[in-house]
PDB file of N, CA and C in Angstrom:
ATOM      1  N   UNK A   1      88.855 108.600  83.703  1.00  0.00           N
ATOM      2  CA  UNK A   1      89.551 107.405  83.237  1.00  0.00           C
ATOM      3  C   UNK A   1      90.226 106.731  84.418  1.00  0.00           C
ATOM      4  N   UNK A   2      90.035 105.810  84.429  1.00  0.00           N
ATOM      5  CA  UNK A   2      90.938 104.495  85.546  1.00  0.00           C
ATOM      6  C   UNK A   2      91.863 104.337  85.148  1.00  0.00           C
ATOM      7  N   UNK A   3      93.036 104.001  85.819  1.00  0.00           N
ATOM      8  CA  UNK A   3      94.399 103.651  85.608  1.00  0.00           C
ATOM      9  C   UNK A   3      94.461 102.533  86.523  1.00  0.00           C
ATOM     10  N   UNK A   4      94.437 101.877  85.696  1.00  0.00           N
ATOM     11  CA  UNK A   4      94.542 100.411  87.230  1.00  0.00           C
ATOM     12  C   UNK A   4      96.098  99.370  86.555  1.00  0.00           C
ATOM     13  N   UNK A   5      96.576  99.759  85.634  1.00  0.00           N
ATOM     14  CA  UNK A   5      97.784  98.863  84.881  1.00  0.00           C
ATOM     15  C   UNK A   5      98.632  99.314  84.070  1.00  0.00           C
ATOM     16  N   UNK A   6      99.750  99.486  84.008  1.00  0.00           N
ATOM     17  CA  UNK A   6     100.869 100.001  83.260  1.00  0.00           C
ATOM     18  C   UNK A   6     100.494 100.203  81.856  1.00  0.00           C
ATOM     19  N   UNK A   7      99.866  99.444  81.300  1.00  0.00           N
ATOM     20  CA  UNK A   7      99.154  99.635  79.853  1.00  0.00           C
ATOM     21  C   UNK A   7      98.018 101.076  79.751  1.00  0.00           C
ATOM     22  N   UNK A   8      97.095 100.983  80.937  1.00  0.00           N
ATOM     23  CA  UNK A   8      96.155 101.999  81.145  1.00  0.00           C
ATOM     24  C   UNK A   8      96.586 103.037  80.835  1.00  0.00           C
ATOM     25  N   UNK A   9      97.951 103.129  81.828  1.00  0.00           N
ATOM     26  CA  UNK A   9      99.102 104.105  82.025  1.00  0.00           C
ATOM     27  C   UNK A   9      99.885 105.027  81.089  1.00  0.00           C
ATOM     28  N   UNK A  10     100.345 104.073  80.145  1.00  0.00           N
ATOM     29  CA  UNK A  10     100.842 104.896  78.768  1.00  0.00           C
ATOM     30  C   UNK A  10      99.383 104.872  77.306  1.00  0.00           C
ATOM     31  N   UNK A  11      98.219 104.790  77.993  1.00  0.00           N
ATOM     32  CA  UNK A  11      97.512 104.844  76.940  1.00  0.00           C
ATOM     33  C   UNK A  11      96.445 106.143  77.768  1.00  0.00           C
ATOM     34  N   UNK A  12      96.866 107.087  78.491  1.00  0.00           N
ATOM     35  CA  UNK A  12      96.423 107.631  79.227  1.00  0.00           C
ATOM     36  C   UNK A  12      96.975 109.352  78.917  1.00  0.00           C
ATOM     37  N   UNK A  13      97.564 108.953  77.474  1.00  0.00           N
ATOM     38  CA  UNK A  13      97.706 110.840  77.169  1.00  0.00           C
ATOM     39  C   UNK A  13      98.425 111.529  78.378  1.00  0.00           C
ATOM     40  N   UNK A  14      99.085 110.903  79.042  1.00  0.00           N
ATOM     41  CA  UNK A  14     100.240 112.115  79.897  1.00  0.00           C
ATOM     42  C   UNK A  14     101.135 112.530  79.123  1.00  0.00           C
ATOM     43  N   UNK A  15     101.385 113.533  79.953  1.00  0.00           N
ATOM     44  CA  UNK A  15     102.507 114.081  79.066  1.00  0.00           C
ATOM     45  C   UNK A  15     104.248 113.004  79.483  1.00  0.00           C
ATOM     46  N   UNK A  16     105.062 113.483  78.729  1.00  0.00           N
ATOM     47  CA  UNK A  16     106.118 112.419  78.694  1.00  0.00           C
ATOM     48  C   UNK A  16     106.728 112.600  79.740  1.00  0.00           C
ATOM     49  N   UNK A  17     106.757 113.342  80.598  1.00  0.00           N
ATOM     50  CA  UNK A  17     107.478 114.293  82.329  1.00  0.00           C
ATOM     51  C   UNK A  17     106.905 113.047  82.774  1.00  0.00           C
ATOM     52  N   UNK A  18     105.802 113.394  82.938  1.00  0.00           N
ATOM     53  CA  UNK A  18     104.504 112.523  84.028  1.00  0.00           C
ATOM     54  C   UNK A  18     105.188 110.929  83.680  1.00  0.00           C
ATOM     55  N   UNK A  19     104.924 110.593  82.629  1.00  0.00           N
ATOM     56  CA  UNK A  19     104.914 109.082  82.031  1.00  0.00           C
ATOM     57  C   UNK A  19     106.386 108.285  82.448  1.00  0.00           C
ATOM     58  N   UNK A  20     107.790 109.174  82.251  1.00  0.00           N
ATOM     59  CA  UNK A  20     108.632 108.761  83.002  1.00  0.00           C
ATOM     60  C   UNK A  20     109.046 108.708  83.945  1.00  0.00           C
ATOM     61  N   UNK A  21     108.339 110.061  84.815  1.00  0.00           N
ATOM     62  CA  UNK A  21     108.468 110.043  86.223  1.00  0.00           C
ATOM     63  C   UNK A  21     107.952 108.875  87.226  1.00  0.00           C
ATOM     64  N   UNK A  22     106.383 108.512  86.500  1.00  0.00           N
ATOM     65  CA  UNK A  22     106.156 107.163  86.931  1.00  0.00           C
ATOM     66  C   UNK A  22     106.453 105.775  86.640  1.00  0.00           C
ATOM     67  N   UNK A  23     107.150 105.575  85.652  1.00  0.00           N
ATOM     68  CA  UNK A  23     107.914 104.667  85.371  1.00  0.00           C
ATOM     69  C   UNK A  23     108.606 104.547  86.033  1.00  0.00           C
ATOM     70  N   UNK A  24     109.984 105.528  86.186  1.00  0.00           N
ATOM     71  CA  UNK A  24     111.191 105.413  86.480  1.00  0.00           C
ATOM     72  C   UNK A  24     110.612 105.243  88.720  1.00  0.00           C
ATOM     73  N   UNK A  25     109.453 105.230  89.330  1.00  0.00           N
ATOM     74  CA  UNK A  25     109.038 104.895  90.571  1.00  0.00           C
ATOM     75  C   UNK A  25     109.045 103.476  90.062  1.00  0.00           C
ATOM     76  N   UNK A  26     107.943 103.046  89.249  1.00  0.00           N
ATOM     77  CA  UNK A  26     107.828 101.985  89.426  1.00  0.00           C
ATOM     78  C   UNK A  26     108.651 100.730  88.970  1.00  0.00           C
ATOM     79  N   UNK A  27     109.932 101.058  88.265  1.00  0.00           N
ATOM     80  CA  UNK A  27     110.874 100.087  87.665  1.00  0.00           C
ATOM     81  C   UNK A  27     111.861 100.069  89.019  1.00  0.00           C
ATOM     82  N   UNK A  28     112.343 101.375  89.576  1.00  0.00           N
ATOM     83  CA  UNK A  28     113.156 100.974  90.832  1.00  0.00           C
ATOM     84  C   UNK A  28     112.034 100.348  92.142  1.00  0.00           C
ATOM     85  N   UNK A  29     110.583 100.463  92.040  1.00  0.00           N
ATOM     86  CA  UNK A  29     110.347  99.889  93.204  1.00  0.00           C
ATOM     87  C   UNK A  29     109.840  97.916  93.128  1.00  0.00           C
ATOM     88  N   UNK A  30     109.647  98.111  91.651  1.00  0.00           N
ATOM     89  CA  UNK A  30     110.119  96.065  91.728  1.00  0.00           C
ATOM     90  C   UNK A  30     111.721  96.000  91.473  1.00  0.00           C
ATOM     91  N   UNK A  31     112.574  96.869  91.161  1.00  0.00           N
ATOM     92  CA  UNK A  31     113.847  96.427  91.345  1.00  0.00           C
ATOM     93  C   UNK A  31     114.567  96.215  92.884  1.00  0.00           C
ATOM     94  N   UNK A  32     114.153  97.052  93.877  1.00  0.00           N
ATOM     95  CA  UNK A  32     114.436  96.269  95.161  1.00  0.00           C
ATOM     96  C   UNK A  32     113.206  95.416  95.872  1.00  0.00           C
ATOM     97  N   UNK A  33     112.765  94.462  95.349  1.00  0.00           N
ATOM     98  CA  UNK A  33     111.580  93.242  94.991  1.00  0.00           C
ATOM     99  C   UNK A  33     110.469  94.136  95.840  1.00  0.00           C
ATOM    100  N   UNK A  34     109.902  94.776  94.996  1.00  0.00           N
ATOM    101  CA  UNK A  34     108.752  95.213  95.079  1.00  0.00           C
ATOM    102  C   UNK A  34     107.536  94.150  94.690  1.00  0.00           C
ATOM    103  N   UNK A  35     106.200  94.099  94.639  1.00  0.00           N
ATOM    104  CA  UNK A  35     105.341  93.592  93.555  1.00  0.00           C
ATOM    105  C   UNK A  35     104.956  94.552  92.719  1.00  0.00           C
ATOM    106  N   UNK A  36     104.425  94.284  91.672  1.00  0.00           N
ATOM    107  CA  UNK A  36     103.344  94.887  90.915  1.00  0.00           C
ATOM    108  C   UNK A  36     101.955  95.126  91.868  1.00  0.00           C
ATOM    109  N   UNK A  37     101.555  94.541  92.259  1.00  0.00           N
ATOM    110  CA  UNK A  37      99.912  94.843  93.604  1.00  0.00           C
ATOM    111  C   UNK A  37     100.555  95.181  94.228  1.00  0.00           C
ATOM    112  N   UNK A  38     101.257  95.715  94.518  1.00  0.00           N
ATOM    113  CA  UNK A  38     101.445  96.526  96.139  1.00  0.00           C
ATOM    114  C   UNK A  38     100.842  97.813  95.959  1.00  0.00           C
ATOM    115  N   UNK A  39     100.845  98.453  97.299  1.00  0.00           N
ATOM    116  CA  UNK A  39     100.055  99.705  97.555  1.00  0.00           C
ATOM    117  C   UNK A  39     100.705 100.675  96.643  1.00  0.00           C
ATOM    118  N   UNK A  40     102.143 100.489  96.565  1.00  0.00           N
ATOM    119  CA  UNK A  40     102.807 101.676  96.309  1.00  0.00           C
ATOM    120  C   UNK A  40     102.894 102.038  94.736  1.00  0.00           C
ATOM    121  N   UNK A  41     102.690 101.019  94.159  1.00  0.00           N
ATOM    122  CA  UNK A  41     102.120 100.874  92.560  1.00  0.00           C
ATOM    123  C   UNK A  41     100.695 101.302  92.003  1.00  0.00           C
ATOM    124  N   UNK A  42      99.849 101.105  93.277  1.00  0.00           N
ATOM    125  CA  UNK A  42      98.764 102.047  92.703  1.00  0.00           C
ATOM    126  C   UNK A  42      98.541 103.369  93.194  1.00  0.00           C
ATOM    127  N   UNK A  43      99.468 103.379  94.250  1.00  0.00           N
ATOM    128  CA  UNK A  43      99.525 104.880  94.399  1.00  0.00           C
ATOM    129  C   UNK A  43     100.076 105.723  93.284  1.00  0.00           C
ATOM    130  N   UNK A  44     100.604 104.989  92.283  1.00  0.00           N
ATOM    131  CA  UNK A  44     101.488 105.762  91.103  1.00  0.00           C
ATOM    132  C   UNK A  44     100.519 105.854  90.161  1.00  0.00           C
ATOM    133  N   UNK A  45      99.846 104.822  90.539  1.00  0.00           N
ATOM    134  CA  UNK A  45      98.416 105.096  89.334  1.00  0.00           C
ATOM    135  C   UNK A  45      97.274 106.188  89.924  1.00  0.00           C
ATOM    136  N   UNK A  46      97.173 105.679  90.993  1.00  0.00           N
ATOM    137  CA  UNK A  46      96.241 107.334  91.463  1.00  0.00           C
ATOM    138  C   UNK A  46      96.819 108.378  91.156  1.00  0.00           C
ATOM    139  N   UNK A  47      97.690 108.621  91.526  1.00  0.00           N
ATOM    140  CA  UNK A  47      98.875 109.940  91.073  1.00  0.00           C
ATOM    141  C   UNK A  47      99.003 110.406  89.636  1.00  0.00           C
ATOM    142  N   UNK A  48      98.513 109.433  88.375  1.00  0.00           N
ATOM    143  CA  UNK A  48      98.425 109.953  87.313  1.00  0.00           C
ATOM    144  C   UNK A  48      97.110 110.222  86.836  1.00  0.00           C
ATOM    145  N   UNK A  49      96.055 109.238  87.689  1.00  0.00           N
ATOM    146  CA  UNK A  49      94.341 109.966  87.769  1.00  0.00           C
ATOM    147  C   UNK A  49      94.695 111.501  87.875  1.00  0.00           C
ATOM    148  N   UNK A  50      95.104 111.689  89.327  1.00  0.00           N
ATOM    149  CA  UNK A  50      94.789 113.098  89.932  1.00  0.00           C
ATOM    150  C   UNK A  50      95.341 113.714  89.023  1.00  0.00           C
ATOM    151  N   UNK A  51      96.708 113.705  88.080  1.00  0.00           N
ATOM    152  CA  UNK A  51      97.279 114.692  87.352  1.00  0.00           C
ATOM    153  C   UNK A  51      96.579 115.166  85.962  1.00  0.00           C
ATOM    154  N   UNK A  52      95.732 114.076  85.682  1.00  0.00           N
ATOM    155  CA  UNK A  52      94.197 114.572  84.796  1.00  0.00           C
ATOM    156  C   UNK A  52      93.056 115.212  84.825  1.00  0.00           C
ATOM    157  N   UNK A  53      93.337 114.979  86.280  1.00  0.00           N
ATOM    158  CA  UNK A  53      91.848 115.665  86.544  1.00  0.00           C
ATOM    159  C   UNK A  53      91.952 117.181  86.943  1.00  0.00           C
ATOM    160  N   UNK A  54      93.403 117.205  87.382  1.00  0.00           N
ATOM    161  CA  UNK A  54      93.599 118.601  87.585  1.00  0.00           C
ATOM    162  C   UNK A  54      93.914 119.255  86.552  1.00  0.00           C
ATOM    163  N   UNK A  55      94.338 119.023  85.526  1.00  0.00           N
ATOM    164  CA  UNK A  55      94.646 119.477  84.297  1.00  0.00           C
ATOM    165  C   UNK A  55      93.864 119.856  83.515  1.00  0.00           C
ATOM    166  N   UNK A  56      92.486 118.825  83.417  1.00  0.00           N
ATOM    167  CA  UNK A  56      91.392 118.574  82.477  1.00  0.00           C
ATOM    168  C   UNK A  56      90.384 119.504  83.402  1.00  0.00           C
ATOM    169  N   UNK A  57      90.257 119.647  84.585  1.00  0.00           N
ATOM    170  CA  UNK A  57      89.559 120.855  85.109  1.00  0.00           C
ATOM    171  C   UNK A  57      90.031 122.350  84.849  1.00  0.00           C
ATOM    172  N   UNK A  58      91.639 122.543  84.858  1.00  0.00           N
ATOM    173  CA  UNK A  58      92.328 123.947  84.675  1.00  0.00           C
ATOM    174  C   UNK A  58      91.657 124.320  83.312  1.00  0.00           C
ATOM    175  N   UNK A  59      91.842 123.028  82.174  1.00  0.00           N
ATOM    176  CA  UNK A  59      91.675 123.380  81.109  1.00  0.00           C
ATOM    177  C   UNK A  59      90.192 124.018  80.923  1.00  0.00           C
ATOM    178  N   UNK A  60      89.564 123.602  81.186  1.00  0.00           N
ATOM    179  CA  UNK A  60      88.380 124.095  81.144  1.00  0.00           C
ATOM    180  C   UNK A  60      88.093 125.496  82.395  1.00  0.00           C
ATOM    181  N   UNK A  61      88.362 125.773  83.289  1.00  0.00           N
ATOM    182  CA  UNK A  61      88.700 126.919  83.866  1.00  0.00           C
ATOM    183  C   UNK A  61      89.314 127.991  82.909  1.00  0.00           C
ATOM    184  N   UNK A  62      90.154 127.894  82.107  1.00  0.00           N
ATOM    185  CA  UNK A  62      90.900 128.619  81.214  1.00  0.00           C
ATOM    186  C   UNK A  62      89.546 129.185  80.087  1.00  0.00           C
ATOM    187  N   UNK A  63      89.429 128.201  79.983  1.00  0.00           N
ATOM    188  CA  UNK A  63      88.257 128.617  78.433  1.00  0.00           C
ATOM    189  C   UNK A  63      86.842 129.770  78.943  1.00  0.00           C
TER     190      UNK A  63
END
């Protein structure tokens, strides 16, 4: 799954840790005038790719 937009983001089955942890990056980093496109916003979205894929691989490692 792609995460390319805050919507992607909470429709993306994280758990609620994950979901506010990246929020609470990305509300303080347009609060000292960040953009939305900046690098550092999709690095928050890669960051919740990778936390699926590692999860969704364990899970299946487990079984």
């Amino acid at each position: 799954m792609g995460i390319n937009t805050i919507e992607d983001l909470f429709n993306a089955k994280l758990p609620a840790e994950v979901i506010r942890d990246i929020d609470k990056r990305i509300t303080d980093w347009l609060a000292v005038g960040g953009g939305e496109d900046d690098p550092y916003i999709k690095q928050q979205f890669r960051y919740a790719e990778n936390y699926l894929k590692m999860t969704r691989r364990n899970d299946l490692l487990i079984k």
